[in-house]
PDB file of N, CA and C in Angstrom:
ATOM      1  N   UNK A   1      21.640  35.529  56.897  1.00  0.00           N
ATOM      2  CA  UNK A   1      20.894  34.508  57.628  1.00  0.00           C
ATOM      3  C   UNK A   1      19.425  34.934  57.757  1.00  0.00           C
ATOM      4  N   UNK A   2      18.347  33.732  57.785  1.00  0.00           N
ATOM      5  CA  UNK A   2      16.941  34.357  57.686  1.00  0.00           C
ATOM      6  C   UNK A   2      16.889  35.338  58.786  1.00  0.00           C
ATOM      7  N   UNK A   3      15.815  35.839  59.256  1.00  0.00           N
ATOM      8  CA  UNK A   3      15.353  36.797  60.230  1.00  0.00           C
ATOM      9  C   UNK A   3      14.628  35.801  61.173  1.00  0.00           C
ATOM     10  N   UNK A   4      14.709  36.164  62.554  1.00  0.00           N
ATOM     11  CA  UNK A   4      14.528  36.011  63.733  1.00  0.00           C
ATOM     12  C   UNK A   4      13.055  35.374  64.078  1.00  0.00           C
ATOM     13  N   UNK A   5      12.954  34.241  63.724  1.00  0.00           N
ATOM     14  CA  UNK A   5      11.393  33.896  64.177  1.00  0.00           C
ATOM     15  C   UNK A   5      10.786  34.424  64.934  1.00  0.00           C
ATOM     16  N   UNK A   6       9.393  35.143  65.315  1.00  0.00           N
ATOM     17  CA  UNK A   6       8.793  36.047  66.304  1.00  0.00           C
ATOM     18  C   UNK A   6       8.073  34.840  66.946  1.00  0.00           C
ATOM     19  N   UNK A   7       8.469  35.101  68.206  1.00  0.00           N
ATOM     20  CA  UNK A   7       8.181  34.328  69.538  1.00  0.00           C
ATOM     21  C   UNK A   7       6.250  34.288  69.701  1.00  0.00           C
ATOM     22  N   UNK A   8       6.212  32.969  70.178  1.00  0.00           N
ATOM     23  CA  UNK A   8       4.953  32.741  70.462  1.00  0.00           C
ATOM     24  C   UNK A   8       4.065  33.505  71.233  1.00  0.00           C
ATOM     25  N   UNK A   9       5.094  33.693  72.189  1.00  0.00           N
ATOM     26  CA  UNK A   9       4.336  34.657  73.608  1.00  0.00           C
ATOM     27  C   UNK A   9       3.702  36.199  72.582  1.00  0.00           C
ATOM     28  N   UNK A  10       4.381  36.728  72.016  1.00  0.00           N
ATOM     29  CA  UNK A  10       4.229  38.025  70.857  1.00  0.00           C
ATOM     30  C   UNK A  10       2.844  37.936  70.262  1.00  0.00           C
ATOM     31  N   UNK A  11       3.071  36.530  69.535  1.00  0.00           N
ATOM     32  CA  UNK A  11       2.027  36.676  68.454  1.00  0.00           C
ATOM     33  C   UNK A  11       0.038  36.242  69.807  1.00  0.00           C
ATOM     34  N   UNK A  12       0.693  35.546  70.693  1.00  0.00           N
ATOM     35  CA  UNK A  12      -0.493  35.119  71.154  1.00  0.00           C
ATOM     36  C   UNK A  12      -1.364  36.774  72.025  1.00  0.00           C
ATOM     37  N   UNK A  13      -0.201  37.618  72.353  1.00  0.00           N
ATOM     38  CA  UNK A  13      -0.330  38.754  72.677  1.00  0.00           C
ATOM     39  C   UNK A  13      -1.224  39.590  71.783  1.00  0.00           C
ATOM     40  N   UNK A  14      -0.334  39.772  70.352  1.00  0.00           N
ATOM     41  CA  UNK A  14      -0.827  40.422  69.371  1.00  0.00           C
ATOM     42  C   UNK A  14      -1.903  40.228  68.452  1.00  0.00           C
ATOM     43  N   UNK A  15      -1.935  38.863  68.250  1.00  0.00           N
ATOM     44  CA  UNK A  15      -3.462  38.262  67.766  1.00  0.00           C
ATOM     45  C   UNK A  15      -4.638  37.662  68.360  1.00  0.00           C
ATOM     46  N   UNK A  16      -4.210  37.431  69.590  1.00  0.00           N
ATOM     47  CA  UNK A  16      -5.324  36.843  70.755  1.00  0.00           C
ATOM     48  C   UNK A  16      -6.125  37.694  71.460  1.00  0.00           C
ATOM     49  N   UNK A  17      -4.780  37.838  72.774  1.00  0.00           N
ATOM     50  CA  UNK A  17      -5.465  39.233  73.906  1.00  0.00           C
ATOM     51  C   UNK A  17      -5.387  40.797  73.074  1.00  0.00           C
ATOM     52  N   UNK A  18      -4.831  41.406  72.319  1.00  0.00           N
ATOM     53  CA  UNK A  18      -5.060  42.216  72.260  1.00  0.00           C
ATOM     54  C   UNK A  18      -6.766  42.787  71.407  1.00  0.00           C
ATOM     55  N   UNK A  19      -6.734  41.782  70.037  1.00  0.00           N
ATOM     56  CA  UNK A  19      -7.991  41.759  69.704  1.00  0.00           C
ATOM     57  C   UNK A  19      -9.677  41.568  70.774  1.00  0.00           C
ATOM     58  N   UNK A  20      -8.687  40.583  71.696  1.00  0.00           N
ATOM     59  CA  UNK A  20     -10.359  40.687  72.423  1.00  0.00           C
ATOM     60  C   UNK A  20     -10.373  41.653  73.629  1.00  0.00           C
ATOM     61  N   UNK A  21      -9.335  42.520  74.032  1.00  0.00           N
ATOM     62  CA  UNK A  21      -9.314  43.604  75.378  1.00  0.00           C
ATOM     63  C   UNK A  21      -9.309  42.720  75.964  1.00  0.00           C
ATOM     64  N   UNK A  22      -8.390  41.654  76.158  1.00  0.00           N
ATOM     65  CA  UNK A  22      -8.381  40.808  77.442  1.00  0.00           C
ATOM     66  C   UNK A  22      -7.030  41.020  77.926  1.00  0.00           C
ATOM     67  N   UNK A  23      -6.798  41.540  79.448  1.00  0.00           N
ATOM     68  CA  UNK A  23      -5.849  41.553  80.387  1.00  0.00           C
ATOM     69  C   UNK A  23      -4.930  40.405  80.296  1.00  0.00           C
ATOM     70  N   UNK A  24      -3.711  41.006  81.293  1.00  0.00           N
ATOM     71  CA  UNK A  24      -2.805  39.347  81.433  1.00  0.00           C
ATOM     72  C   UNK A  24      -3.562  38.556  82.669  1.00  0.00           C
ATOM     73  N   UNK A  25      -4.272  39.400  83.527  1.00  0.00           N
ATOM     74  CA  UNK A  25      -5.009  38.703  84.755  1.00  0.00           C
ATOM     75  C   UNK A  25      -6.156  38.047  84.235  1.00  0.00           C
ATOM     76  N   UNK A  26      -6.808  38.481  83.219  1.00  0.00           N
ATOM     77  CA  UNK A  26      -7.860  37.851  82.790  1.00  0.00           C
ATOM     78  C   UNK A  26      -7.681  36.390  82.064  1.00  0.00           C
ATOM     79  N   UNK A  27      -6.926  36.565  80.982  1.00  0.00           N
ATOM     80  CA  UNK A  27      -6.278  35.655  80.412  1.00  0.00           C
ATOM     81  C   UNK A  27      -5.744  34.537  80.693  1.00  0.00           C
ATOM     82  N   UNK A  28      -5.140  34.602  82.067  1.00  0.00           N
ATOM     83  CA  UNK A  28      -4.109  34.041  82.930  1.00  0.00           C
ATOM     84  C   UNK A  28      -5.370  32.916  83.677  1.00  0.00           C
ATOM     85  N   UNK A  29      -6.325  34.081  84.186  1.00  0.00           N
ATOM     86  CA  UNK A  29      -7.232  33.047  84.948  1.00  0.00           C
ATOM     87  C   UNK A  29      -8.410  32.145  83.790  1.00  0.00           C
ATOM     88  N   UNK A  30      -8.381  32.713  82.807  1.00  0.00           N
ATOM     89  CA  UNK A  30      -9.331  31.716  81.378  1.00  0.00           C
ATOM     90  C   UNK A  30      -8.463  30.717  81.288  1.00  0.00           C
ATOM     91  N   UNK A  31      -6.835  30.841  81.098  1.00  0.00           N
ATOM     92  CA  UNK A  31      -6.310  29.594  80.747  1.00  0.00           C
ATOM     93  C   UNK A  31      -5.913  28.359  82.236  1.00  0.00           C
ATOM     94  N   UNK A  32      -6.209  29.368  83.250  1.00  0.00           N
ATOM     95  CA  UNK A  32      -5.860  28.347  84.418  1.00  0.00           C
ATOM     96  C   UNK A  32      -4.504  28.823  84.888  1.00  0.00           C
ATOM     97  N   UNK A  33      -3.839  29.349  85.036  1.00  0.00           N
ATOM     98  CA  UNK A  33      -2.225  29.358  84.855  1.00  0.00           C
ATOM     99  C   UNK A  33      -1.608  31.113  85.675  1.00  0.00           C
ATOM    100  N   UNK A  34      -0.711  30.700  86.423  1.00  0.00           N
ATOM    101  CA  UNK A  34      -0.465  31.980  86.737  1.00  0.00           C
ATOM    102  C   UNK A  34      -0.641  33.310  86.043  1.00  0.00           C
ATOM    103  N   UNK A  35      -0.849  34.600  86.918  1.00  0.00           N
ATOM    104  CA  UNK A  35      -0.180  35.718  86.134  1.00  0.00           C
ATOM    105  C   UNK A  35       0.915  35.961  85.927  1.00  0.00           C
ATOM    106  N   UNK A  36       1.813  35.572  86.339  1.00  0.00           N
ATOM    107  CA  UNK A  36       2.956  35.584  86.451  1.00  0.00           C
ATOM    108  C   UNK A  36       3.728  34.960  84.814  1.00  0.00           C
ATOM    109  N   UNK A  37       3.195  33.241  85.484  1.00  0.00           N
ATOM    110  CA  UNK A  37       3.650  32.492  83.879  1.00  0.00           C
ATOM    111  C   UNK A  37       2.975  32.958  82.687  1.00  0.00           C
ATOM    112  N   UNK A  38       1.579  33.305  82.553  1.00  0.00           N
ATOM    113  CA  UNK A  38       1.277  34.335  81.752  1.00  0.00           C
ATOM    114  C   UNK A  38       1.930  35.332  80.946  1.00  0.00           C
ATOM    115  N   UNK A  39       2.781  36.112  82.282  1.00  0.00           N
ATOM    116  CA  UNK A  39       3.185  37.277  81.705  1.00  0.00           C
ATOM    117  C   UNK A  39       4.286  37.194  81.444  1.00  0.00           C
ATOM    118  N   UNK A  40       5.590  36.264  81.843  1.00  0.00           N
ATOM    119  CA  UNK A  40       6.554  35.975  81.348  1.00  0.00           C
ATOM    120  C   UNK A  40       6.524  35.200  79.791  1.00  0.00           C
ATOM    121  N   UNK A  41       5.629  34.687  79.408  1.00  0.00           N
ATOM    122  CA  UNK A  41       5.160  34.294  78.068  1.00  0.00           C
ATOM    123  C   UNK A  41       5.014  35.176  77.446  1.00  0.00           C
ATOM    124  N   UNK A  42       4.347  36.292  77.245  1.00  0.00           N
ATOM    125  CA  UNK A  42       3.527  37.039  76.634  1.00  0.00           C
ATOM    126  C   UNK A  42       5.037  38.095  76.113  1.00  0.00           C
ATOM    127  N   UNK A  43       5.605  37.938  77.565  1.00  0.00           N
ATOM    128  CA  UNK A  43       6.889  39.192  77.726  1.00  0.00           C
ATOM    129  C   UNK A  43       8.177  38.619  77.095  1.00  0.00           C
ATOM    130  N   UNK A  44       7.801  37.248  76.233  1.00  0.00           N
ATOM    131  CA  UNK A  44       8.768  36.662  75.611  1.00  0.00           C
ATOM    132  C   UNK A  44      10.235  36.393  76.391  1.00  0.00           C
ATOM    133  N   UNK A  45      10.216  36.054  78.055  1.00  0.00           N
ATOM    134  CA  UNK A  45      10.981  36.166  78.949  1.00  0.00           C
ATOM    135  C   UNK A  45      11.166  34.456  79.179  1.00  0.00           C
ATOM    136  N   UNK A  46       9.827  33.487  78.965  1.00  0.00           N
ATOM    137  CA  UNK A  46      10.124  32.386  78.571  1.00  0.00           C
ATOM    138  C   UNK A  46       9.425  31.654  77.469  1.00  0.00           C
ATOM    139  N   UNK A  47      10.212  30.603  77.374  1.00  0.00           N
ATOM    140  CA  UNK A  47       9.380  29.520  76.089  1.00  0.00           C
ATOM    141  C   UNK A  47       7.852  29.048  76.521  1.00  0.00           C
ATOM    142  N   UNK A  48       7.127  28.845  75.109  1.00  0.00           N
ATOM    143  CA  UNK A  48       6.000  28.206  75.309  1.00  0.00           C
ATOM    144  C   UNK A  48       6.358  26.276  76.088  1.00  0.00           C
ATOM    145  N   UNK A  49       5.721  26.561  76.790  1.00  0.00           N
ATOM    146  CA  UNK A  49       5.517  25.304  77.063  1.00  0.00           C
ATOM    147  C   UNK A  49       4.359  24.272  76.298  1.00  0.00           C
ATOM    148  N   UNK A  50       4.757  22.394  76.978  1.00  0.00           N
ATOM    149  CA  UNK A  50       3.916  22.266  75.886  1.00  0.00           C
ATOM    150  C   UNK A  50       2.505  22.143  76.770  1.00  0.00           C
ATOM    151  N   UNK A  51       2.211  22.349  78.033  1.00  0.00           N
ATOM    152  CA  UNK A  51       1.062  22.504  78.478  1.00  0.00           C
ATOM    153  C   UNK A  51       0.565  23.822  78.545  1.00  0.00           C
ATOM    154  N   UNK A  52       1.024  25.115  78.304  1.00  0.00           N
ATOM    155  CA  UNK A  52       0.781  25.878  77.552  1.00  0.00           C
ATOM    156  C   UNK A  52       0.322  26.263  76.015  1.00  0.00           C
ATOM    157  N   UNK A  53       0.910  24.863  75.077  1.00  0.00           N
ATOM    158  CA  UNK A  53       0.912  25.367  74.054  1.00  0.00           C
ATOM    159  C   UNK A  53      -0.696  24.447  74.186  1.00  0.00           C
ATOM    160  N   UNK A  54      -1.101  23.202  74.896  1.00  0.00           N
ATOM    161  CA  UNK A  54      -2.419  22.928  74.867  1.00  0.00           C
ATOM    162  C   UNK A  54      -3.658  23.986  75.938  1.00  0.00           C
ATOM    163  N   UNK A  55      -2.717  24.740  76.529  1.00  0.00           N
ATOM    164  CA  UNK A  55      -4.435  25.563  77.155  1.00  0.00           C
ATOM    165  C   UNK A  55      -4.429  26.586  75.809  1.00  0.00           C
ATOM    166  N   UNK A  56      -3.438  27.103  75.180  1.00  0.00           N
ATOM    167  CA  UNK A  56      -3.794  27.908  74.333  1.00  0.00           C
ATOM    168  C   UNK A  56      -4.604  27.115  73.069  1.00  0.00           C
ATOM    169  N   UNK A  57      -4.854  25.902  72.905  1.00  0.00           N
ATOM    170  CA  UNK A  57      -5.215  25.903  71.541  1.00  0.00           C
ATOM    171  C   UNK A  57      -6.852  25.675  72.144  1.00  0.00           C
ATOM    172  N   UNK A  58      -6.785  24.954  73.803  1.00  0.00           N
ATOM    173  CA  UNK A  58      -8.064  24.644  73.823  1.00  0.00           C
ATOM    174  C   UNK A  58      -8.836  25.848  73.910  1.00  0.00           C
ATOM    175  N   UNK A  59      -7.893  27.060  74.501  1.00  0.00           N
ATOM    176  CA  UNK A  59      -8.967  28.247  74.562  1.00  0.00           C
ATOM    177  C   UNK A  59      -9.335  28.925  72.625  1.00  0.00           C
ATOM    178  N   UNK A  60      -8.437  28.698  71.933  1.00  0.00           N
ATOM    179  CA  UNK A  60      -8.505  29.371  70.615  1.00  0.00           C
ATOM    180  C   UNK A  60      -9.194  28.432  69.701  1.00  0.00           C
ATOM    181  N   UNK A  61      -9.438  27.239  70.052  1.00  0.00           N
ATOM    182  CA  UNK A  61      -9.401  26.430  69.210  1.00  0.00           C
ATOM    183  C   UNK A  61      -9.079  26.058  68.030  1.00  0.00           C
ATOM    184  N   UNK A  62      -7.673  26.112  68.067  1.00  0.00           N
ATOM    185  CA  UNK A  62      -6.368  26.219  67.339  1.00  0.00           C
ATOM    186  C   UNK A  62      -5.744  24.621  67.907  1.00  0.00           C
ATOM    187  N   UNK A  63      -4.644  24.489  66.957  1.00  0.00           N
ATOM    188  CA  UNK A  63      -3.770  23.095  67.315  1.00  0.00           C
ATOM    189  C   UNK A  63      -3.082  23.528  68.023  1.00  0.00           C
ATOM    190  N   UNK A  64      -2.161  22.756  69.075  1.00  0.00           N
ATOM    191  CA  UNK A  64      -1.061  22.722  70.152  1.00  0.00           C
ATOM    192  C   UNK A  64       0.033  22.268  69.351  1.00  0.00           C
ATOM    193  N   UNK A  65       0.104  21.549  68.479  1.00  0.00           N
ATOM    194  CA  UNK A  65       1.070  21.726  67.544  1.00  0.00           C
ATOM    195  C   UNK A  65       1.617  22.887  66.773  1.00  0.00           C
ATOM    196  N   UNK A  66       0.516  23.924  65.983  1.00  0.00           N
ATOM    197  CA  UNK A  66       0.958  24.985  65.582  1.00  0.00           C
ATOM    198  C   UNK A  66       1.475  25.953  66.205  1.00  0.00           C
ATOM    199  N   UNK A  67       1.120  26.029  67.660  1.00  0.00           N
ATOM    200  CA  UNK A  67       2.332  27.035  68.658  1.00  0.00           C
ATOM    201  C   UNK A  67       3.404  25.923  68.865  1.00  0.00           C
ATOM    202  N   UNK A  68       3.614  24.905  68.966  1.00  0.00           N
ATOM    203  CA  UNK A  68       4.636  24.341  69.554  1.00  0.00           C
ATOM    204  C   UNK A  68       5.827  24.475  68.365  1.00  0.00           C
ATOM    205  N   UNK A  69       5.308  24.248  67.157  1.00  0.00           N
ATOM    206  CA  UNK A  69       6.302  25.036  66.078  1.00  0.00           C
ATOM    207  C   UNK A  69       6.371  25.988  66.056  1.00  0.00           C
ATOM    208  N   UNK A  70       5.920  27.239  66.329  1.00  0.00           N
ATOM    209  CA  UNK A  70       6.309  28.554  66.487  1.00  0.00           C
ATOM    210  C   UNK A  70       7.368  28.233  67.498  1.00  0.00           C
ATOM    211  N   UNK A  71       7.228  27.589  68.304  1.00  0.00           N
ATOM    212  CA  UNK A  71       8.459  27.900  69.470  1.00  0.00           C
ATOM    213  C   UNK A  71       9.932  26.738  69.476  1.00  0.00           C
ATOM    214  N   UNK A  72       9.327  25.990  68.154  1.00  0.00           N
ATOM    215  CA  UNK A  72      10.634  25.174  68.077  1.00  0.00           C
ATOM    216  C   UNK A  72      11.388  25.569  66.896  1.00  0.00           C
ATOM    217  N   UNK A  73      10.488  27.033  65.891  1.00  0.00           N
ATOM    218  CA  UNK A  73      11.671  27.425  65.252  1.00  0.00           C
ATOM    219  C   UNK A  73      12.504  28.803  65.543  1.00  0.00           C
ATOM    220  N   UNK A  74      11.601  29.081  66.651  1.00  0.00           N
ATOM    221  CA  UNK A  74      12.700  30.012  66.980  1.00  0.00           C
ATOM    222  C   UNK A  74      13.655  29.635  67.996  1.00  0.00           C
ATOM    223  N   UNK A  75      12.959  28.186  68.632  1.00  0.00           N
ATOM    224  CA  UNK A  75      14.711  27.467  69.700  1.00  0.00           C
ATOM    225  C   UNK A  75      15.464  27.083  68.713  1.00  0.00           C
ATOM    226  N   UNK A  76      15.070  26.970  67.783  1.00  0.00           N
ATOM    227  CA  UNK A  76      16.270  26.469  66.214  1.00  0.00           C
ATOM    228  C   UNK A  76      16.871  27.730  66.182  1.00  0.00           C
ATOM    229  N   UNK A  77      16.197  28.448  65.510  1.00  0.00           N
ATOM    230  CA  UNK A  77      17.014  29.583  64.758  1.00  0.00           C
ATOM    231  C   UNK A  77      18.011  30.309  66.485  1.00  0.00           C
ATOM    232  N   UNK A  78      17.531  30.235  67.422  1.00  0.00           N
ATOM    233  CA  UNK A  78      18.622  30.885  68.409  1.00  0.00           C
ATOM    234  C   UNK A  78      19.954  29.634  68.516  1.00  0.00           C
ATOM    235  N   UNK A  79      19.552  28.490  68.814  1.00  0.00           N
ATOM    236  CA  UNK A  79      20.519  27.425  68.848  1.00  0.00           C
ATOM    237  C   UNK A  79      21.968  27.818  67.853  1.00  0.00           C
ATOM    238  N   UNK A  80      20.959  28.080  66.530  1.00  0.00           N
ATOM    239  CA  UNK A  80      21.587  28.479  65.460  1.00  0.00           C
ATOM    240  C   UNK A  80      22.818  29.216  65.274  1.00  0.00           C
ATOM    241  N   UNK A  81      22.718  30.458  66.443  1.00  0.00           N
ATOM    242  CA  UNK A  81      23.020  31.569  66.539  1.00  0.00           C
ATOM    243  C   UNK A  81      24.632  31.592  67.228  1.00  0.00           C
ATOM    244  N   UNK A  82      24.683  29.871  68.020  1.00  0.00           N
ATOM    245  CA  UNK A  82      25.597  29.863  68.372  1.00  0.00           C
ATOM    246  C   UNK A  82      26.336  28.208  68.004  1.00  0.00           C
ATOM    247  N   UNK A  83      26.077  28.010  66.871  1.00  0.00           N
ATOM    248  CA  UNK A  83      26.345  26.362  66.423  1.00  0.00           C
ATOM    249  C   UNK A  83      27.713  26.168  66.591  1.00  0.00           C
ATOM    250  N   UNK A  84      28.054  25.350  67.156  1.00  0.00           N
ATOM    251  CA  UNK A  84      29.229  24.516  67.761  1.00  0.00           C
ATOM    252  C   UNK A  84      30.020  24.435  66.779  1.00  0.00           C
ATOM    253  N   UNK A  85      32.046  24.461  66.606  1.00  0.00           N
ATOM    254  CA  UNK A  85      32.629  24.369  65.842  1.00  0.00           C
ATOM    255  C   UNK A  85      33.683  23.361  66.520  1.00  0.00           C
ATOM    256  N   UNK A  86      33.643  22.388  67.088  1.00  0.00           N
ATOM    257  CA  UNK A  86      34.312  21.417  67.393  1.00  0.00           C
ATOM    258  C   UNK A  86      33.206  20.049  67.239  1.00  0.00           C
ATOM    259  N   UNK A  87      32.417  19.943  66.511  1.00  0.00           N
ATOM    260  CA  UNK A  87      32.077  18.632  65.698  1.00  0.00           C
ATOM    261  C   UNK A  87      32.647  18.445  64.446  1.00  0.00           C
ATOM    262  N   UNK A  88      32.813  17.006  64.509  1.00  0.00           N
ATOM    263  CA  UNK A  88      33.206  16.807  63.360  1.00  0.00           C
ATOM    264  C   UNK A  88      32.867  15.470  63.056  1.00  0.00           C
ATOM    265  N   UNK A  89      32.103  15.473  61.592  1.00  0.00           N
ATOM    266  CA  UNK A  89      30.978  14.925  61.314  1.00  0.00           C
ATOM    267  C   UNK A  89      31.698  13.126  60.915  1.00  0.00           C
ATOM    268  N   UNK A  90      30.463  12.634  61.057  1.00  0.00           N
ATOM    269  CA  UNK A  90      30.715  11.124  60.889  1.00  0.00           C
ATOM    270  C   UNK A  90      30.919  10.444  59.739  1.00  0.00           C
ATOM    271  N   UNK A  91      31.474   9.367  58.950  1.00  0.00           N
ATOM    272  CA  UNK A  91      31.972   9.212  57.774  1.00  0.00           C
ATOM    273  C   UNK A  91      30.775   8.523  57.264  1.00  0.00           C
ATOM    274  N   UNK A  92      29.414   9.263  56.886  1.00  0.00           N
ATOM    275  CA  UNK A  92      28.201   8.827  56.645  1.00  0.00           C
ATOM    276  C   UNK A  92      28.133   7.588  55.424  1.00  0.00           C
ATOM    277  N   UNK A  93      29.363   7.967  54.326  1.00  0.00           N
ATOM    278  CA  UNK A  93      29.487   7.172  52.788  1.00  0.00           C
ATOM    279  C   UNK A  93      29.988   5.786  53.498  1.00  0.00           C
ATOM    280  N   UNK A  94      31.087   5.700  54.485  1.00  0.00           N
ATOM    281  CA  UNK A  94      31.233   4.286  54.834  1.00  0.00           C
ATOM    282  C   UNK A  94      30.178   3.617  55.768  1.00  0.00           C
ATOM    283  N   UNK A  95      29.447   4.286  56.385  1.00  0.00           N
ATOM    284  CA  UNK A  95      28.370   4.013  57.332  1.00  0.00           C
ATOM    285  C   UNK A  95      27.007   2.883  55.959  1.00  0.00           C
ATOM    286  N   UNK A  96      26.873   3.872  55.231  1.00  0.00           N
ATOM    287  CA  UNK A  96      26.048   3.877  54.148  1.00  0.00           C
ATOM    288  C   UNK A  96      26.321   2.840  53.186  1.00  0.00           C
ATOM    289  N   UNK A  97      27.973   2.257  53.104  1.00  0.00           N
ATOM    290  CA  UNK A  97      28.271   1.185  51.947  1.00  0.00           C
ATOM    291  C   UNK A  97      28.598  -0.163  52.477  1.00  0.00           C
ATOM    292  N   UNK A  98      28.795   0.091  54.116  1.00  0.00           N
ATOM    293  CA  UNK A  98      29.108  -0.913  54.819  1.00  0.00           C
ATOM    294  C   UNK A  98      27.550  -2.121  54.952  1.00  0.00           C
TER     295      UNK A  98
END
């Protein structure tokens, strides 16, 4: 199975604040937003949100779309991780000829 999409909070850590020496307190207060929710982001403890994923693009000036896919393929690929075995799929060919 592919490998583990790396979480938003990571990369915004690893390519954002760490390049500019900016704190989680600092950071936290540039984007408006707790230290707290900050640091549970960063600490990959929760998902990007999507008003998160817009203070981050307005501060990077980056799209809010391109984090919001970072964080909807790794809610895929975990979903993934535990895909349901009591569906059972719909008879799409009679759906389709009807």
């Amino acid at each position: 199975m592919r490998r583990k999409p790396t979480h938003p909070g990571s990369i915004f850590l690893e390519d954002v604040m760490k390049p500019l020496n900016l704190s989680i307190t600092e950071t936290a207060k540039m984007l408006g937003v707790s230290r707290k929710t900050l640091s549970e982001f960063v600490n990959e403890k929760s998902a990007l949100s999507p008003d998160m994923a817009i203070r981050i693009s307005k501060a990077t000036n980056t799209s809010a779309e391109s984090w919001l896919n970072m964080q909807q393929k790794l809610t895929l690929w975990n979903a993934s991780q535990h895909e349901p075995t009591n569906v059972i799929p719909f008879p799409i060919h009679d759906v389709m000829e009807g």
